[in-house]
PDB file of N, CA and C in Angstrom:
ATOM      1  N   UNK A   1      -5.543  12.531 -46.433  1.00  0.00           N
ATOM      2  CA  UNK A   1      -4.146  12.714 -46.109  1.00  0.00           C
ATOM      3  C   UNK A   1      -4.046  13.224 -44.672  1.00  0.00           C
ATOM      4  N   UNK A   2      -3.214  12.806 -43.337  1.00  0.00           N
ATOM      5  CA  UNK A   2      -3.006  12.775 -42.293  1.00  0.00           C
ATOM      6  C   UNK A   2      -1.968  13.633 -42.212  1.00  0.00           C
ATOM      7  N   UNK A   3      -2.205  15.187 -41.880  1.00  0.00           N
ATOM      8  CA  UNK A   3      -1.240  15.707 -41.676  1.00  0.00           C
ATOM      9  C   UNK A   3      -0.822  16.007 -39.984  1.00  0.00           C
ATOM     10  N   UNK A   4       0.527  16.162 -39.652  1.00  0.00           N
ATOM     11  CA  UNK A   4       0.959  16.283 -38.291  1.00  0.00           C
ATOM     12  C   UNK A   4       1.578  17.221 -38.154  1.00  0.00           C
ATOM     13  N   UNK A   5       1.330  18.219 -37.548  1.00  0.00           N
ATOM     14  CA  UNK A   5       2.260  19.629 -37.247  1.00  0.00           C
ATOM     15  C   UNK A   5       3.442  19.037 -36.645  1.00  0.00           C
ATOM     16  N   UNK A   6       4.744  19.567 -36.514  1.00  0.00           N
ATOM     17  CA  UNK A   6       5.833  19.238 -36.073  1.00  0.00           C
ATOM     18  C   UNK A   6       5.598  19.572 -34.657  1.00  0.00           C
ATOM     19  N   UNK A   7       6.161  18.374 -34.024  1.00  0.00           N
ATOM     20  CA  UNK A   7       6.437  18.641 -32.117  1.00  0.00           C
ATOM     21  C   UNK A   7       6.999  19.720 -31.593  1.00  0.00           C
ATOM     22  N   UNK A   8       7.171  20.756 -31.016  1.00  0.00           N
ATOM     23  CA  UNK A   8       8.299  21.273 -30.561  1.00  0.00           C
ATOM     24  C   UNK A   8       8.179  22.452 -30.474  1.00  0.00           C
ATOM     25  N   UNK A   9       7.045  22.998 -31.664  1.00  0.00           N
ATOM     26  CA  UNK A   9       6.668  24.037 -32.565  1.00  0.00           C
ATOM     27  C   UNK A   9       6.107  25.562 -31.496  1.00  0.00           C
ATOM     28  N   UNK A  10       6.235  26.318 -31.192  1.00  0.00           N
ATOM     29  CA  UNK A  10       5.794  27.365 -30.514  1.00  0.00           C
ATOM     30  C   UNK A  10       4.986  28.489 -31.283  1.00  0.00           C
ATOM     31  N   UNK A  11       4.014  28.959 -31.191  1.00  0.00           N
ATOM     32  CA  UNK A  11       3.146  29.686 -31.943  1.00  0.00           C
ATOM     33  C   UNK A  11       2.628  30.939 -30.973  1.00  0.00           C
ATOM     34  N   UNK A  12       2.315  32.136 -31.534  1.00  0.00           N
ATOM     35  CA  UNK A  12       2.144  33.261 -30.699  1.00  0.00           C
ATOM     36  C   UNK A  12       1.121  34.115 -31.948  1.00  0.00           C
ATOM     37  N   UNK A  13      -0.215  34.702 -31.680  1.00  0.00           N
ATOM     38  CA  UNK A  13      -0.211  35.633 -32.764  1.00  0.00           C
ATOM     39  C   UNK A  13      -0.695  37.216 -32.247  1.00  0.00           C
ATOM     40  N   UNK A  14      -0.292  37.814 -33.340  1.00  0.00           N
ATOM     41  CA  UNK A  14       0.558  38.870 -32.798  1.00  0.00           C
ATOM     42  C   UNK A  14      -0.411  40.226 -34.213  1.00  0.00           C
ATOM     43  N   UNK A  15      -1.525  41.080 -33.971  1.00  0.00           N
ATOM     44  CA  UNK A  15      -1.572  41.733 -34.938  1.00  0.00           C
ATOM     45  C   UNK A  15      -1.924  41.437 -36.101  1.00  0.00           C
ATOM     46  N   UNK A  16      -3.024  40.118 -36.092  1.00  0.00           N
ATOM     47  CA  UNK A  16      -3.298  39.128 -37.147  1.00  0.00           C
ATOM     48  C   UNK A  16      -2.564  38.608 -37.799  1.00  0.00           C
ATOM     49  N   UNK A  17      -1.514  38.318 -37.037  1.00  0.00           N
ATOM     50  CA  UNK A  17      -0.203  37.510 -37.743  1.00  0.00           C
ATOM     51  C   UNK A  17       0.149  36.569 -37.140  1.00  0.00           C
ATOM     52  N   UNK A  18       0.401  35.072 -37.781  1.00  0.00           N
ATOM     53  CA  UNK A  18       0.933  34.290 -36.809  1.00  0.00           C
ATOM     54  C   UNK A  18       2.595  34.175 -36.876  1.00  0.00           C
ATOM     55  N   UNK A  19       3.105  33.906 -35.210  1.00  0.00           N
ATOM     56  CA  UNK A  19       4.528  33.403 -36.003  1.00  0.00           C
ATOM     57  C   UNK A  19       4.855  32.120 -34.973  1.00  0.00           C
ATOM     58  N   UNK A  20       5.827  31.240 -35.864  1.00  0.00           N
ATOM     59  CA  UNK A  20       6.141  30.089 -35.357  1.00  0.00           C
ATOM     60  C   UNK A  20       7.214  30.070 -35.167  1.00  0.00           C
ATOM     61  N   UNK A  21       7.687  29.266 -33.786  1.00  0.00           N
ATOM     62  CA  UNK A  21       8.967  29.342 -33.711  1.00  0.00           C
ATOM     63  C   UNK A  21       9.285  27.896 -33.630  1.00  0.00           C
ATOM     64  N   UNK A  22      10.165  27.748 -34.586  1.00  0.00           N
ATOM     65  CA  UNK A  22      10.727  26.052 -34.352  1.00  0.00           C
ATOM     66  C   UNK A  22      12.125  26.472 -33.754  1.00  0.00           C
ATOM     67  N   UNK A  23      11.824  26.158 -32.533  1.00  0.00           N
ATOM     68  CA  UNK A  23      13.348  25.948 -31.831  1.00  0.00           C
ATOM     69  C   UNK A  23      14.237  25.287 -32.078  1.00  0.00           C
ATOM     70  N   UNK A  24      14.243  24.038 -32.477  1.00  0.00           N
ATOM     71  CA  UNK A  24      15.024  22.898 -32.570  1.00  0.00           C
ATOM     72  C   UNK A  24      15.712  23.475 -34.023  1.00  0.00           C
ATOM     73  N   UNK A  25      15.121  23.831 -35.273  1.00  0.00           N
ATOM     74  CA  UNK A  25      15.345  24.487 -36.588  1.00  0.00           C
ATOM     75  C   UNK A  25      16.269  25.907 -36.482  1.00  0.00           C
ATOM     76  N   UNK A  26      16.341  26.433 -35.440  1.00  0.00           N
ATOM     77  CA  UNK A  26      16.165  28.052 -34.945  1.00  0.00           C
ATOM     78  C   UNK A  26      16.063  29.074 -36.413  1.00  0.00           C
ATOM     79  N   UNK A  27      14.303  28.644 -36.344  1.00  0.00           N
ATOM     80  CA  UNK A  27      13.717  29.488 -37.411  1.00  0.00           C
ATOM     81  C   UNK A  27      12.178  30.104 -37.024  1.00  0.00           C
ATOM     82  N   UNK A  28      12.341  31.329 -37.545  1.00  0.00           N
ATOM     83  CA  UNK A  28      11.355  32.055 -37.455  1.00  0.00           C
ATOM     84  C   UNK A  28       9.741  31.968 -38.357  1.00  0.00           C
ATOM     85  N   UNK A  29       9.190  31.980 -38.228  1.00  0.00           N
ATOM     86  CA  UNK A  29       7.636  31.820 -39.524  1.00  0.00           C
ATOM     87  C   UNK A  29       7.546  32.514 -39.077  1.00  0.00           C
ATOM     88  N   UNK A  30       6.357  33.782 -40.288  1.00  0.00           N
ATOM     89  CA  UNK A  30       5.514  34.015 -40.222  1.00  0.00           C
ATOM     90  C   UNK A  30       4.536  34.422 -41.173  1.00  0.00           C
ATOM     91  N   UNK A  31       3.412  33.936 -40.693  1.00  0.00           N
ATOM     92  CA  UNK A  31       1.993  33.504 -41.338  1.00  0.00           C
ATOM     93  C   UNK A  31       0.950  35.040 -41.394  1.00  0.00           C
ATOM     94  N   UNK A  32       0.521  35.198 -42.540  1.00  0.00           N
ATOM     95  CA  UNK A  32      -0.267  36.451 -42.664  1.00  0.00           C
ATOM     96  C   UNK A  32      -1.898  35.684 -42.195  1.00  0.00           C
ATOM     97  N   UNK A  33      -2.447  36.870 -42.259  1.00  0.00           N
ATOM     98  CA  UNK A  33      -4.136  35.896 -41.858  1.00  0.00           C
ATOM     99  C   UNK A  33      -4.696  34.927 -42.531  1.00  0.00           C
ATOM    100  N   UNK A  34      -4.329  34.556 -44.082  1.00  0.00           N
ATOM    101  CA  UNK A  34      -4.929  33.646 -44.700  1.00  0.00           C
ATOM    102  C   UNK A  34      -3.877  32.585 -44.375  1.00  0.00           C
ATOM    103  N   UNK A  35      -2.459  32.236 -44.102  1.00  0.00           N
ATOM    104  CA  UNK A  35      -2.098  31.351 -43.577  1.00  0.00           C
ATOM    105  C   UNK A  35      -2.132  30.775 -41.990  1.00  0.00           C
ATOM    106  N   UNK A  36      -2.215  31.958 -41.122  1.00  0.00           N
ATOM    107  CA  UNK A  36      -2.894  31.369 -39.954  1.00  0.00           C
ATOM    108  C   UNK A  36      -4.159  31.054 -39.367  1.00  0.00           C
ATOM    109  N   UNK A  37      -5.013  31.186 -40.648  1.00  0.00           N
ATOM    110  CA  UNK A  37      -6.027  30.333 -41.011  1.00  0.00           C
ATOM    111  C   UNK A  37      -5.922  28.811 -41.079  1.00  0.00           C
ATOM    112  N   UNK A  38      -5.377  28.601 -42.323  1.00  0.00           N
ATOM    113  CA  UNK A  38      -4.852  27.394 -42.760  1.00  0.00           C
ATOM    114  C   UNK A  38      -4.109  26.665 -41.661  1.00  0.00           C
ATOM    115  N   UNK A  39      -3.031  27.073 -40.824  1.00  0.00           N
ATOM    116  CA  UNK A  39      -2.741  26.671 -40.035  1.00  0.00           C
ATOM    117  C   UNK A  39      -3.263  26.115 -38.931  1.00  0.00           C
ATOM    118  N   UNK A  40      -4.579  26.851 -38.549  1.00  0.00           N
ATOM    119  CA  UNK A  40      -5.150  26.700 -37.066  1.00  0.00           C
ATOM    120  C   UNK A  40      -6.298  25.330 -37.826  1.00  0.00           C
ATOM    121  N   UNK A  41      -6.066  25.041 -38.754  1.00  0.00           N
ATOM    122  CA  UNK A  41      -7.347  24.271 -39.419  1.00  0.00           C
ATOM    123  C   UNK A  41      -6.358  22.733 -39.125  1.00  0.00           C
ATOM    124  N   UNK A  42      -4.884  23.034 -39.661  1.00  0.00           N
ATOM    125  CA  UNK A  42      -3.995  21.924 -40.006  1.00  0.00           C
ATOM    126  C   UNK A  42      -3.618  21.242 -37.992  1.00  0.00           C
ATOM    127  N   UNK A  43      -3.238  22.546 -37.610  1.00  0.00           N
ATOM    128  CA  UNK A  43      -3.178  22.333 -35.702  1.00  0.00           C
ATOM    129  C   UNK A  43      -4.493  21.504 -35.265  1.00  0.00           C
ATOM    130  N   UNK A  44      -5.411  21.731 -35.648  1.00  0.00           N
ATOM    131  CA  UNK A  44      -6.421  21.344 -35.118  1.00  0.00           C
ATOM    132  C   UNK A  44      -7.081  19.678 -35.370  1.00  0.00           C
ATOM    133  N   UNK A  45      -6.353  19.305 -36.279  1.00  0.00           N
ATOM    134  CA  UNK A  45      -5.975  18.078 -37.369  1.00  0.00           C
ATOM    135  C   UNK A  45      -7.146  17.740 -38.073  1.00  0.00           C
ATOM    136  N   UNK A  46      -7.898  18.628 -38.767  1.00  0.00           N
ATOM    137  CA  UNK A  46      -8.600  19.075 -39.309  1.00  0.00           C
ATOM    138  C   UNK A  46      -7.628  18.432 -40.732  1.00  0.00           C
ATOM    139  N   UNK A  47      -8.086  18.086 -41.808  1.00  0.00           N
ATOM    140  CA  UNK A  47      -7.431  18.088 -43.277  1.00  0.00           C
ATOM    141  C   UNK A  47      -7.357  18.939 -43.907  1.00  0.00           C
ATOM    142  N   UNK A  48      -6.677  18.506 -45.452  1.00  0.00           N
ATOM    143  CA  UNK A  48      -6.874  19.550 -46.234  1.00  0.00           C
ATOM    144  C   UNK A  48      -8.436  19.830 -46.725  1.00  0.00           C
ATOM    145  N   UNK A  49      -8.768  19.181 -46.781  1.00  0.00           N
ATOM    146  CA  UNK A  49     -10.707  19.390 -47.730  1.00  0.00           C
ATOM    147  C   UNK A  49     -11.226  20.299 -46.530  1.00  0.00           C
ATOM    148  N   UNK A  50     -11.393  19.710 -45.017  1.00  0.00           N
ATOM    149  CA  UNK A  50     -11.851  20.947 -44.293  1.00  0.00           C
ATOM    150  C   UNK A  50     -10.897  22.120 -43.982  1.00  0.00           C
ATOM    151  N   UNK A  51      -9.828  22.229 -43.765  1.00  0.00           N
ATOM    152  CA  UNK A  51      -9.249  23.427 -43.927  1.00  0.00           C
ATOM    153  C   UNK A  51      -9.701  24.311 -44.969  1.00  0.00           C
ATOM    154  N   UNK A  52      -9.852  23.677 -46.617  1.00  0.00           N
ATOM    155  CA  UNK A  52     -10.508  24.796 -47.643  1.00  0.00           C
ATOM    156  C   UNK A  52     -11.734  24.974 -47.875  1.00  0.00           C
ATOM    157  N   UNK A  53     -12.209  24.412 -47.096  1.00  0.00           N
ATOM    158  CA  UNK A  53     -13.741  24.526 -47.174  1.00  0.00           C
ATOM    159  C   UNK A  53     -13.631  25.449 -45.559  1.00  0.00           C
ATOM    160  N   UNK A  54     -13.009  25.598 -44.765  1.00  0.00           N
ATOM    161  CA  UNK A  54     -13.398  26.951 -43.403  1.00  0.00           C
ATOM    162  C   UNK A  54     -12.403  27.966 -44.377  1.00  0.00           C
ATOM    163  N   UNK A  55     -11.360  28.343 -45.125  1.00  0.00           N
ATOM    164  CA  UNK A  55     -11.086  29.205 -45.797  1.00  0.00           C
ATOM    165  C   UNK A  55     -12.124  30.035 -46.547  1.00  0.00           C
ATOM    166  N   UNK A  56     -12.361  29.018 -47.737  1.00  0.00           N
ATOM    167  CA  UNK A  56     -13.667  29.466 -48.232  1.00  0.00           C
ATOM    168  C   UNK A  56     -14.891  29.976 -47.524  1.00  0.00           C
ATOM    169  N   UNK A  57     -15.618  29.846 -46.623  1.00  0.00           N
ATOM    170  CA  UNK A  57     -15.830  30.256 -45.906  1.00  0.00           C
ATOM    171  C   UNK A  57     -16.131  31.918 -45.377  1.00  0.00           C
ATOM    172  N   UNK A  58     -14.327  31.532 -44.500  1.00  0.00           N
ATOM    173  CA  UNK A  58     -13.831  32.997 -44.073  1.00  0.00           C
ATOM    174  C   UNK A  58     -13.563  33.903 -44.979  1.00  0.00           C
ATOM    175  N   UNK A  59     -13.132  33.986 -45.773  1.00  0.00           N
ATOM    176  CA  UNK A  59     -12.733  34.573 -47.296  1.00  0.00           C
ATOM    177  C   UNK A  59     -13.625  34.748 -48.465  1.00  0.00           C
ATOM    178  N   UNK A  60     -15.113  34.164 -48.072  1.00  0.00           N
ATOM    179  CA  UNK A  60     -15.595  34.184 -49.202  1.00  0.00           C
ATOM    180  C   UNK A  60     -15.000  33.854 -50.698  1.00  0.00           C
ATOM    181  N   UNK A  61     -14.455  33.192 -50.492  1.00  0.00           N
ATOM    182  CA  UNK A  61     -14.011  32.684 -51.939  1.00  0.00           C
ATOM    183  C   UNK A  61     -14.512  31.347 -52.289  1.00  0.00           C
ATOM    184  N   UNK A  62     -14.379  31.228 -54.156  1.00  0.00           N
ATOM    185  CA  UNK A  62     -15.122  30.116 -54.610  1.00  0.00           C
ATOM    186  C   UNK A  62     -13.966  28.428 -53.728  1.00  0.00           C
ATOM    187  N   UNK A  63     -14.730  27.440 -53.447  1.00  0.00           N
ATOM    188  CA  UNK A  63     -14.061  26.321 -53.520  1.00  0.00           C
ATOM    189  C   UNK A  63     -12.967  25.431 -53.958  1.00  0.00           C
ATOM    190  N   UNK A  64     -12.995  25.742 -55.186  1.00  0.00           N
ATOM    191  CA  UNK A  64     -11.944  25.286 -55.676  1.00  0.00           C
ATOM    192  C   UNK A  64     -10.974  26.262 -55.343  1.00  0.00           C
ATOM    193  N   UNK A  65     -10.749  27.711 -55.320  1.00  0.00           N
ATOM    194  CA  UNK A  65      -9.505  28.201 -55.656  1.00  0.00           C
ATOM    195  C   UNK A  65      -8.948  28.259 -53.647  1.00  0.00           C
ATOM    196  N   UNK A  66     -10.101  28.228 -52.987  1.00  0.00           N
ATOM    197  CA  UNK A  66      -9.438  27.863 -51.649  1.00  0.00           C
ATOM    198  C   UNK A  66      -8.658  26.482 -51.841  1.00  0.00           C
ATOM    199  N   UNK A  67      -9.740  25.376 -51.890  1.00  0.00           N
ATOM    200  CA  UNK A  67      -8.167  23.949 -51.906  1.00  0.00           C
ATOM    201  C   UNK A  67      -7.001  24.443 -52.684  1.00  0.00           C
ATOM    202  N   UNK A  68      -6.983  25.202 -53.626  1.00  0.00           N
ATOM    203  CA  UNK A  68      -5.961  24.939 -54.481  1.00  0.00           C
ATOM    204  C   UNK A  68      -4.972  26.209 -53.511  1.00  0.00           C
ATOM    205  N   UNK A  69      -5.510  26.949 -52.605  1.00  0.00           N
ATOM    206  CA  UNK A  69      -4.367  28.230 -52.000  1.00  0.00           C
ATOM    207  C   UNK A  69      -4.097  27.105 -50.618  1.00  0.00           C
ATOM    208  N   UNK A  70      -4.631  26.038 -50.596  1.00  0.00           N
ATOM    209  CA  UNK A  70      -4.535  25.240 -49.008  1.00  0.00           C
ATOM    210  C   UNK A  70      -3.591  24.590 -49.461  1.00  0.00           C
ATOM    211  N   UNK A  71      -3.645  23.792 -50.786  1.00  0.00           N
ATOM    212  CA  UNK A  71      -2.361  22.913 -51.149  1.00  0.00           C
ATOM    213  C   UNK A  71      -1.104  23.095 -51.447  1.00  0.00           C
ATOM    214  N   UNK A  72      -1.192  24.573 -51.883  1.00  0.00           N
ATOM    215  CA  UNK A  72      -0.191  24.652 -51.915  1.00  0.00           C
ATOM    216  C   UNK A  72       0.768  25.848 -51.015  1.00  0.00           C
ATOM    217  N   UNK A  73      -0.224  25.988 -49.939  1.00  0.00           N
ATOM    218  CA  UNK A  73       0.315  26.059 -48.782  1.00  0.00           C
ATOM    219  C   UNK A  73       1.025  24.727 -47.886  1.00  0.00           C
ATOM    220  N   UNK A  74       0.061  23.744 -48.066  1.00  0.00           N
ATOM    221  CA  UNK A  74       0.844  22.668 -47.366  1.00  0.00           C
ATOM    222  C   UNK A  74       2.042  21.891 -47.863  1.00  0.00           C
ATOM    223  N   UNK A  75       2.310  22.438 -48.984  1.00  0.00           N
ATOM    224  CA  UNK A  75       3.642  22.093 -49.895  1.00  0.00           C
ATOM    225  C   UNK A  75       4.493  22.940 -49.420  1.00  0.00           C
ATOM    226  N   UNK A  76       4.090  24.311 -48.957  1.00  0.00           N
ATOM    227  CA  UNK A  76       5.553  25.466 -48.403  1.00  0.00           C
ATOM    228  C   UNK A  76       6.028  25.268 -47.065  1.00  0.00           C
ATOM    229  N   UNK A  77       4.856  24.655 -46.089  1.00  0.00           N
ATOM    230  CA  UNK A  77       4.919  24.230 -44.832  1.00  0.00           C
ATOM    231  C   UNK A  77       5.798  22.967 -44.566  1.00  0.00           C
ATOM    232  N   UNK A  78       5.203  21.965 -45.579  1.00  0.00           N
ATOM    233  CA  UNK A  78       6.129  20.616 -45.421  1.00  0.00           C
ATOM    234  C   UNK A  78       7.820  20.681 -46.167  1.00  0.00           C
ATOM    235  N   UNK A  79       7.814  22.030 -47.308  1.00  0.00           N
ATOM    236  CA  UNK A  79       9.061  22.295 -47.347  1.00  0.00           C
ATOM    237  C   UNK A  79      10.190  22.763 -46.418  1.00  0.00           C
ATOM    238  N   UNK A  80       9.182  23.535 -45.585  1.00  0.00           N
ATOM    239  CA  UNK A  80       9.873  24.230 -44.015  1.00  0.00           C
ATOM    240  C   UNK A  80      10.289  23.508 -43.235  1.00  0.00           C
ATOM    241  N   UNK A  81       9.748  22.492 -43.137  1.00  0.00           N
ATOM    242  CA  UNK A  81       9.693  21.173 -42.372  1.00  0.00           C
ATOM    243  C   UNK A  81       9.124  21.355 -40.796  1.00  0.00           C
ATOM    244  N   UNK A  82       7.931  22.390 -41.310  1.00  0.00           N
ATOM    245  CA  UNK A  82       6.694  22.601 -40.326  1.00  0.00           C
ATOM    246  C   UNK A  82       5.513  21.196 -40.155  1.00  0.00           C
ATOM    247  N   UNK A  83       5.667  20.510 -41.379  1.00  0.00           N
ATOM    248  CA  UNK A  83       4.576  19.099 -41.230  1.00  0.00           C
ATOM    249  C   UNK A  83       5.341  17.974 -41.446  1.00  0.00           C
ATOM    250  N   UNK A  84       4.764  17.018 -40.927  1.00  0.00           N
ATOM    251  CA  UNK A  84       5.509  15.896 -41.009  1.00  0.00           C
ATOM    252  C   UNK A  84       4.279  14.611 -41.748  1.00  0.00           C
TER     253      UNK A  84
END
């Protein structure tokens, strides 16, 4: 699956926090460390399988339950209308 961060998008992090600013939306994000994880994996156009596999990883957590915290992160993101 080919995901595309939205154009436009401004990112700053701040205190192990990320936040996004969609201007065009005039809305605020912000991402705690396990989502600006996920994020910098999705920016990087990296997928979902490697995004939860560098989670897992960083987090030491088992495999499966990273894809399953990546997916359905990328379901709250594309609800935001942060991915396209």
């Amino acid at each position: 699956m080919k995901l595309i961060v939205k154009k436009g998008l401004a990112s700053r992090r701040i205190a192990g926090e990320l936040f996004i600013v969609d201007a065009a939306g005039s809305r605020l994000h912000e991402l705690n460390g396990t989502g600006a994880s996920i994020w910098a994996s999705l920016a990087a156009g990296r997928g979902p399988r490697e995004a939860a596999a560098a989670l897992a990883e960083e987090y030491d957590v088992p495999p499966a339950e990273a894809a399953a915290d990546v997916a359905d992160f990328i379901k709250e993101l594309k609800e935001a209308g942060l991915l396209e």
